[in-house]
Protein backbone atom coordinates (compact mmCIF):
# COMPACT_ATOMS: atom_id res chain seq x y z
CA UNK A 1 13.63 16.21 -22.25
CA UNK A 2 12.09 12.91 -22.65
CA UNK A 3 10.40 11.37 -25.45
CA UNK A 4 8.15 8.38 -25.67
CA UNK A 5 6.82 7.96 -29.43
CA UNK A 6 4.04 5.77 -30.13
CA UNK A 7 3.78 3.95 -26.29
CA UNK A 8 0.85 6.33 -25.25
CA UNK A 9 2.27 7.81 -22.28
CA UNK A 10 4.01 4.35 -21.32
CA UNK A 11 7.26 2.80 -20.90
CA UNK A 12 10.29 2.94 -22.36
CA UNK A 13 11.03 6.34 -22.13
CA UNK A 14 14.17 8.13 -24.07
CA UNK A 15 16.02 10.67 -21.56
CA UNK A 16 17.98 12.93 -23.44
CA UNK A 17 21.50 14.50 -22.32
CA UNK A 18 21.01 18.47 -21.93
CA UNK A 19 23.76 21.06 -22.45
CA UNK A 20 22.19 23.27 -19.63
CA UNK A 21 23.11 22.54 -16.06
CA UNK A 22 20.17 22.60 -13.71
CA UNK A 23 20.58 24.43 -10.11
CA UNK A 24 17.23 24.57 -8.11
CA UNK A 25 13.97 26.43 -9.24
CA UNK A 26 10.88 25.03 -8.78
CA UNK A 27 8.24 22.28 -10.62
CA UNK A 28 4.36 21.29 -10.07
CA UNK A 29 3.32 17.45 -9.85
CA UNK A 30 -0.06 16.19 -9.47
CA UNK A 31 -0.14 13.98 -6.47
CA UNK A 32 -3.65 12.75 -7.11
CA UNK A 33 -2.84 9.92 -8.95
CA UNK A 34 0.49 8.37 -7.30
CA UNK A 35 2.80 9.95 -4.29
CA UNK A 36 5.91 8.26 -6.17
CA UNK A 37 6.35 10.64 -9.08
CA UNK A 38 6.66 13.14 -5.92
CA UNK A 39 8.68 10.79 -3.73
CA UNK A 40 11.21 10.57 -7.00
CA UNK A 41 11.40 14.69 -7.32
CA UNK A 42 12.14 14.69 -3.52
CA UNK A 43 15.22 11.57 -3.46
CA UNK A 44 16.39 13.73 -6.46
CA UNK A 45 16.29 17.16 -5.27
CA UNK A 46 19.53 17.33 -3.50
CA UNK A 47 21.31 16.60 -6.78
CA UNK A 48 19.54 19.45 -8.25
CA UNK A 49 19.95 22.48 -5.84
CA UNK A 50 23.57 23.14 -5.96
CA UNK A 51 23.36 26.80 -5.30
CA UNK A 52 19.70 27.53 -5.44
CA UNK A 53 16.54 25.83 -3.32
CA UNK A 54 14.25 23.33 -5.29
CA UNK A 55 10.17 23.84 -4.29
CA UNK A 56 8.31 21.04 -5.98
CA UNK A 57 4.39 22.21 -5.48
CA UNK A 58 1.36 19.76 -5.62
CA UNK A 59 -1.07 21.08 -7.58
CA UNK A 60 -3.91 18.91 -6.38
CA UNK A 61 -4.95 16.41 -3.94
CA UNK A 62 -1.93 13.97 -2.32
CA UNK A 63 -3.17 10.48 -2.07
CA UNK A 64 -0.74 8.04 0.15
CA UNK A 65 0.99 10.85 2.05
CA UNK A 66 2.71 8.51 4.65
CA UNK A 67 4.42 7.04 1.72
CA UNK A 68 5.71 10.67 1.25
CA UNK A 69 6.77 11.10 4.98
CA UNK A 70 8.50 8.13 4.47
CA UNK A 71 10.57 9.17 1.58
CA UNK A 72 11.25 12.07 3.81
CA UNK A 73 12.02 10.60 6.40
CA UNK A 74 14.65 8.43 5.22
CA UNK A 75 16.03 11.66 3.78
CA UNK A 76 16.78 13.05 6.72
CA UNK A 77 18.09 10.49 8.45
CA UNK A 78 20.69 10.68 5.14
CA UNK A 79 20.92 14.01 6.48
CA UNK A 80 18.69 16.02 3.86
CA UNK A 81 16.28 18.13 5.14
CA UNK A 82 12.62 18.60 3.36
CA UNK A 83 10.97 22.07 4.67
CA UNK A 84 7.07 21.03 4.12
CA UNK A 85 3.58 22.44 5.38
CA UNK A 86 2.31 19.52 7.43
CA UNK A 87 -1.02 20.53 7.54
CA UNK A 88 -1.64 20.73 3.77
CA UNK A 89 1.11 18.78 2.13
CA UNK A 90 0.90 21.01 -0.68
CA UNK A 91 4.32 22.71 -1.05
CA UNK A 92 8.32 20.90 -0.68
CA UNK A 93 11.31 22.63 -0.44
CA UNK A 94 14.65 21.23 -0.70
CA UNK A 95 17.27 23.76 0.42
CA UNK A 96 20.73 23.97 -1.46
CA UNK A 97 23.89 22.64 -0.67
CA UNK A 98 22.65 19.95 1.17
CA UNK A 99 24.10 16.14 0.29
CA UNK A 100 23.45 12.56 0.92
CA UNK A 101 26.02 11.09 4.09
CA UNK A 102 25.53 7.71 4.63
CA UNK A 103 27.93 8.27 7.78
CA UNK A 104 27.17 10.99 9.97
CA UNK A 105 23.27 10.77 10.75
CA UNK A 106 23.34 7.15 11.38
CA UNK A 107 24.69 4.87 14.23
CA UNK A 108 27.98 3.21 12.80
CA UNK A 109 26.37 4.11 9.48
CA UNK A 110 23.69 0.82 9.48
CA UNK A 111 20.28 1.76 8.71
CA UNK A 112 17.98 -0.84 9.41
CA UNK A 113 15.32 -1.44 6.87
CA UNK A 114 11.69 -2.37 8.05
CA UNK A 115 9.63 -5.63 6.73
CA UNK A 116 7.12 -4.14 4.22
CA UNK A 117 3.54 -3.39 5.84
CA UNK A 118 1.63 -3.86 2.63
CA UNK A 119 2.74 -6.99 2.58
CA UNK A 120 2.40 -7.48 6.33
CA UNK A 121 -1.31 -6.84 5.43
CA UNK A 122 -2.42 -10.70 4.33
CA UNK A 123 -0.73 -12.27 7.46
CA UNK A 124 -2.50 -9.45 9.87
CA UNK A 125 -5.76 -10.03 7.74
CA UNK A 126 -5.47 -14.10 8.23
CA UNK A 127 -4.98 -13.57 11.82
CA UNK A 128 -8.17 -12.00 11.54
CA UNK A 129 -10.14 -14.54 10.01
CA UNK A 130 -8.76 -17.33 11.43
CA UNK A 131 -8.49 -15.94 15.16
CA UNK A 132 -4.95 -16.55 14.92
CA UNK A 133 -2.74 -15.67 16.48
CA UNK A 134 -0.42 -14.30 13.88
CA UNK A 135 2.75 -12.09 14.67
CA UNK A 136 4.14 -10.26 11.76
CA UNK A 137 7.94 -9.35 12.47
CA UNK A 138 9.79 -6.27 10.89
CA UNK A 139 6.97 -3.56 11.45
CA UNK A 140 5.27 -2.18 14.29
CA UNK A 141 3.99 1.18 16.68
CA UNK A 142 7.22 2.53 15.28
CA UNK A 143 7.06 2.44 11.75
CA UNK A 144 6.86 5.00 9.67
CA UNK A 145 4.49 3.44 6.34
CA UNK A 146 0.87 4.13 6.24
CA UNK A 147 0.29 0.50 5.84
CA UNK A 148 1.15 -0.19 9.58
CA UNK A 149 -2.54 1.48 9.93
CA UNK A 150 -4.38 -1.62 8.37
CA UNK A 151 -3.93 -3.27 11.79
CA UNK A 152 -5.77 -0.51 13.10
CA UNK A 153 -8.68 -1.09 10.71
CA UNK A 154 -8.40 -4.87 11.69
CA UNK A 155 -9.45 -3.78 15.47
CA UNK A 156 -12.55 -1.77 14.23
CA UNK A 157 -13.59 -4.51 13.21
CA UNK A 158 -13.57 -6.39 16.16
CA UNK A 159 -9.93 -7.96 16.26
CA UNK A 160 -7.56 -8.30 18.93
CA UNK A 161 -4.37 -6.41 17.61
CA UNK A 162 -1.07 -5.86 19.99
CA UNK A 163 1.30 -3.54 18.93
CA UNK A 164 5.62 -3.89 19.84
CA UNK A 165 7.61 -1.14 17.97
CA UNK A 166 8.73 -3.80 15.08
CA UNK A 167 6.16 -6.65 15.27
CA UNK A 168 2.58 -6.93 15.22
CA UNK A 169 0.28 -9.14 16.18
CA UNK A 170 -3.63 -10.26 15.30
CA UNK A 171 -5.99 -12.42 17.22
CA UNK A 172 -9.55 -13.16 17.15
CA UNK A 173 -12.10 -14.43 19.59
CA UNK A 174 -14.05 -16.91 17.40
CA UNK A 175 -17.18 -16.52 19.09
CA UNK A 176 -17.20 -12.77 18.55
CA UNK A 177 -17.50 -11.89 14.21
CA UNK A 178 -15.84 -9.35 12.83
CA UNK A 179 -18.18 -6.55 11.99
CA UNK A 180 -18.17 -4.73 8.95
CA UNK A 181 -16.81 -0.70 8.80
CA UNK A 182 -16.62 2.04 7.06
CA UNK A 183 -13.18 3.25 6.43
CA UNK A 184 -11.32 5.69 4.06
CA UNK A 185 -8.46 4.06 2.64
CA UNK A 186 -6.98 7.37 0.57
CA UNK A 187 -3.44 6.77 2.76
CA UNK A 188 -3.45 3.02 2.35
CA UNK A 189 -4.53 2.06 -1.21
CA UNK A 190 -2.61 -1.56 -1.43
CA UNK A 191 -3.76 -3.05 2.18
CA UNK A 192 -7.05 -1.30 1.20
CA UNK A 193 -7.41 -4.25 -0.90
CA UNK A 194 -6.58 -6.72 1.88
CA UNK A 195 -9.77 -6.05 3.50
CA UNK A 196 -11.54 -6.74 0.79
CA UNK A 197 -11.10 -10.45 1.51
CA UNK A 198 -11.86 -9.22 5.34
CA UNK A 199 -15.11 -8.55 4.16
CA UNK A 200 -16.32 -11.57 3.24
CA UNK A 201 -16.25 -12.74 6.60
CA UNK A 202 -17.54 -9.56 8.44
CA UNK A 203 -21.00 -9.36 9.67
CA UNK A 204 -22.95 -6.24 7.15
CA UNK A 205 -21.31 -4.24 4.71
CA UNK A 206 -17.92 -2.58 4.33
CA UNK A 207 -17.56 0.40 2.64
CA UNK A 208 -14.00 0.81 1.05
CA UNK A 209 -13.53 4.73 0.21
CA UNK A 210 -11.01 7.22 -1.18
CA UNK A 211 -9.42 3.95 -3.39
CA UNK A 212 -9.66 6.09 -6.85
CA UNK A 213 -6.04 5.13 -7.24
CA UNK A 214 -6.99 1.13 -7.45
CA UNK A 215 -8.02 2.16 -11.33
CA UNK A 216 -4.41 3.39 -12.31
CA UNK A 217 -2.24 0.92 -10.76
CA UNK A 218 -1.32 -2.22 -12.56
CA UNK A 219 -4.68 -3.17 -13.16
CA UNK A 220 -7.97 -1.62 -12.99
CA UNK A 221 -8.29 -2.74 -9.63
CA UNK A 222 -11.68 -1.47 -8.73
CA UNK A 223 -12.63 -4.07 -11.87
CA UNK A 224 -11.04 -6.53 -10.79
CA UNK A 225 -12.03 -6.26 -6.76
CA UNK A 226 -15.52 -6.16 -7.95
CA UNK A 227 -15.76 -9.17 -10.52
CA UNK A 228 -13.56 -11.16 -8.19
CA UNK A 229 -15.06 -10.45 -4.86
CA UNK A 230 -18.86 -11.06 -6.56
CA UNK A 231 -17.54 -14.06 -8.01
CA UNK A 232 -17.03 -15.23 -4.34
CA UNK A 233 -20.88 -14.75 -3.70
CA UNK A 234 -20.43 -11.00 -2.65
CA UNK A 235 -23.04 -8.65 -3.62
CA UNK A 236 -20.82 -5.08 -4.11
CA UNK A 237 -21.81 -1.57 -5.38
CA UNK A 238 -18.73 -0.38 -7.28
CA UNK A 239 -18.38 4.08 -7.10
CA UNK A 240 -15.84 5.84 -8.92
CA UNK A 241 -13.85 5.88 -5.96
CA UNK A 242 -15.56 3.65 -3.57
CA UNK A 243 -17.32 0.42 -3.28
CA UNK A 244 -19.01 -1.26 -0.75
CA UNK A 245 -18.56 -4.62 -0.05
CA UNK A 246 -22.00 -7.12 1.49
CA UNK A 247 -20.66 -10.51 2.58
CA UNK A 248 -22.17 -13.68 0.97
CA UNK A 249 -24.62 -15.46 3.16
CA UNK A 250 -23.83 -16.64 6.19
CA UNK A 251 -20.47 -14.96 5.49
CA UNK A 252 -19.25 -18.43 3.78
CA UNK A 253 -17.79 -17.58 0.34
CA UNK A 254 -18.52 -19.83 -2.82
CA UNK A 255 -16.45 -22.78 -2.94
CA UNK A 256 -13.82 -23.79 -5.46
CA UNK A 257 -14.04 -20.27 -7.27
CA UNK A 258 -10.86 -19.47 -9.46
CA UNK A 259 -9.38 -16.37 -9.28
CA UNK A 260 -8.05 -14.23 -11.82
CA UNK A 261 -4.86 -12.20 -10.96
CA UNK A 262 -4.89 -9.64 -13.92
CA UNK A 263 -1.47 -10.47 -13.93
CA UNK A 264 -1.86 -8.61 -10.77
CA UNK A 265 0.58 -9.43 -7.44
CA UNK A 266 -1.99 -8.09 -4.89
CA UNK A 267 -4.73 -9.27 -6.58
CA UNK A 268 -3.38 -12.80 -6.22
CA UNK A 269 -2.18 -12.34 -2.57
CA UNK A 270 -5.65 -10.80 -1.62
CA UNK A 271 -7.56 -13.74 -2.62
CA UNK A 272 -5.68 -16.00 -1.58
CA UNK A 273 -6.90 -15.28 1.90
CA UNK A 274 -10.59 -15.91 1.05
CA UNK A 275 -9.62 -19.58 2.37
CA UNK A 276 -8.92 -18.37 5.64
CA UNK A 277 -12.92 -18.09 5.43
CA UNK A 278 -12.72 -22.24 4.88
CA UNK A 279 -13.48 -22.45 1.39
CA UNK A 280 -11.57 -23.75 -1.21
CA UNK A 281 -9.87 -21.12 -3.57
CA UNK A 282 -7.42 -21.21 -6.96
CA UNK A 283 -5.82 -18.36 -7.76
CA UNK A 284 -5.13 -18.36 -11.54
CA UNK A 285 -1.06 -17.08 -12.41
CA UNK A 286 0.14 -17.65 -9.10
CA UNK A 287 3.18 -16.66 -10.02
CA UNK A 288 2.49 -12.82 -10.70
CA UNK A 289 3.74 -12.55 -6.96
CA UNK A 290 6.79 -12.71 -7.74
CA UNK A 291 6.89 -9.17 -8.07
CA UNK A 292 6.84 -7.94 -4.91
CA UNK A 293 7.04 -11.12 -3.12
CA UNK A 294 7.33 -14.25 -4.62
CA UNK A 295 7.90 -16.80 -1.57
CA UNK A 296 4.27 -15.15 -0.77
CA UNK A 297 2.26 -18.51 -1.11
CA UNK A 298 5.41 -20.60 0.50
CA UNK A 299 4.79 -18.02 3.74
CA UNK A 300 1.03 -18.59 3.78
CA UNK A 301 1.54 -22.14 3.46
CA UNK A 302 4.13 -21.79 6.85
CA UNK A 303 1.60 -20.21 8.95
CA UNK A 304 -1.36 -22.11 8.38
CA UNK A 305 -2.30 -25.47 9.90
CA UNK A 306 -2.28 -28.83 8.36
């Protein structure tokens, strides 16, 4: 059992040793709010059904299901096997006796590990705004996160995007303007808020849906997309799980606007891009991106002109 007195539901938690030996049977998860409490119960599961099968059942929506195929995926090619419906991503079963090899499914047991996408998302969202070109390295046609999709958003909206199985890579016409979409974003909530610095440049409004998740991560990002993004000179109309996005006039952002990061990585990274749009930008806390990537600004600096 686990207990968590007086945090609220929050970190640290206590796990407590159990005299009972668990073999299979089956759980219910929400999947509405994250895919990673269900991504844990899946890495886990082969641990658990020694003799008996483990089902894990969602009991609700599943927001960032590629992150899920994902989890499975790499599963499998561990040589674990996850039974699912594809069609409604509802149910999981992990049979028994199966174990983790880190030999047999893999060529000379190397498994090579892709760049991350979400992060690939500010240097695909620069090429953008800029015209580029910008090649991203480490993920491409052949990767298996949701995030690879962003790209694919990028060329709605009027971008020039190749695709190599492990490299992508974004170019713009400059006398053509990105136009504004309208784009659900339930399987790609953290590159979801790439494009709202996209936005600022796009000709008429973008419409950002299916991002309920933003308000449960580590911020409430909606908030903080909002105030930031209007502080900018957007005008935006924030739903509970939507908001739509009207670039400033002439789509030329406010100049010399400081950011606040919330203490937020993507929240820093995002608006950093807003000079790609030639403006002048300071991001407050820089150094919150050293969570998930904290050579972030060193990379921007690489790719940009002088």
């Amino acid at each position: 059992c686990t207990e968590n007195p007086g945090f609220g539901g929050c970190p640290p938690v206590y796990i407590k040793k159990s005299s009972s030996i668990i073999d299979g049977g089956s759980c219910q998860v929400s999947g509405k709010t994250s895919s990673q409490f269900l991504s844990a119960l899946l890495l886990a599961s082969p641990l658990l059904a020694k003799t008996k099968d483990v089902t894990i059942n969602i009991i609700d929506e599943l927001i960032s299901a590629p992150y899920v195929l994902l989890t499975i995926d790499l599963m499998r090619r561990f040589g674990v096997d996850v039974t699912y419906d594809s069609e409604t991503m509802r149910s999981f079963i992990v049979k028994s006796g199966q174990r983790y090899d880190s030999h047999t499914p893999l060529l000379n047991g190397r498994y090579f590990v892709e760049g991350d996408a979400s992060s690939a998302s500010y240097f695909l969202a620069a090429g953008a705004m800029t015209g580029g070109p910008v090649t991203v390295i480490g993920c491409g046609s052949e990767s298996t996160q949701g995030d690879v999709r962003f790209a694919q958003v990028l060329a709605q909206m009027g971008a020039t995007v190749t695709m190599e199985p492990t490299n992508i890579t974004v170019s713009r016409d400059l006398s053509q303007p990105l136009r504004g979409v309208d784009v659900d974003c339930l399987d790609i909530p953290d590159a979801a808020m790439t494009l709202a610095s996209v936005a600022l440049v796009a000709e008429g409004p973008t419409t950002i849906r299916n991002v309920g998740s933003w308000r449960v991560k580590e911020t409430e990002r909606m908030k903080a997309i909002v105030a930031e993004t209007s502080k900018l000179g957007a005008h935006v109309f924030e739903g509970d799980t939507h908001c739509v996005i009207t670039p400033p006039s002439e789509n030329k952002p406010n100049p010399n606007v400081e950011i606040e990061t919330y203490d937020d990585h993507r929240i820093a990274m995002t608006f950093a891009l807003a000079a790609c749009a030639g403006v002048a930008v300071t991001i407050l806390d820089p150094k919150c991106t050293s969570k998930t990537f904290p050579t972030y600004f060193d990379e921007l600096r690489r790719v940009s002109l002088p």
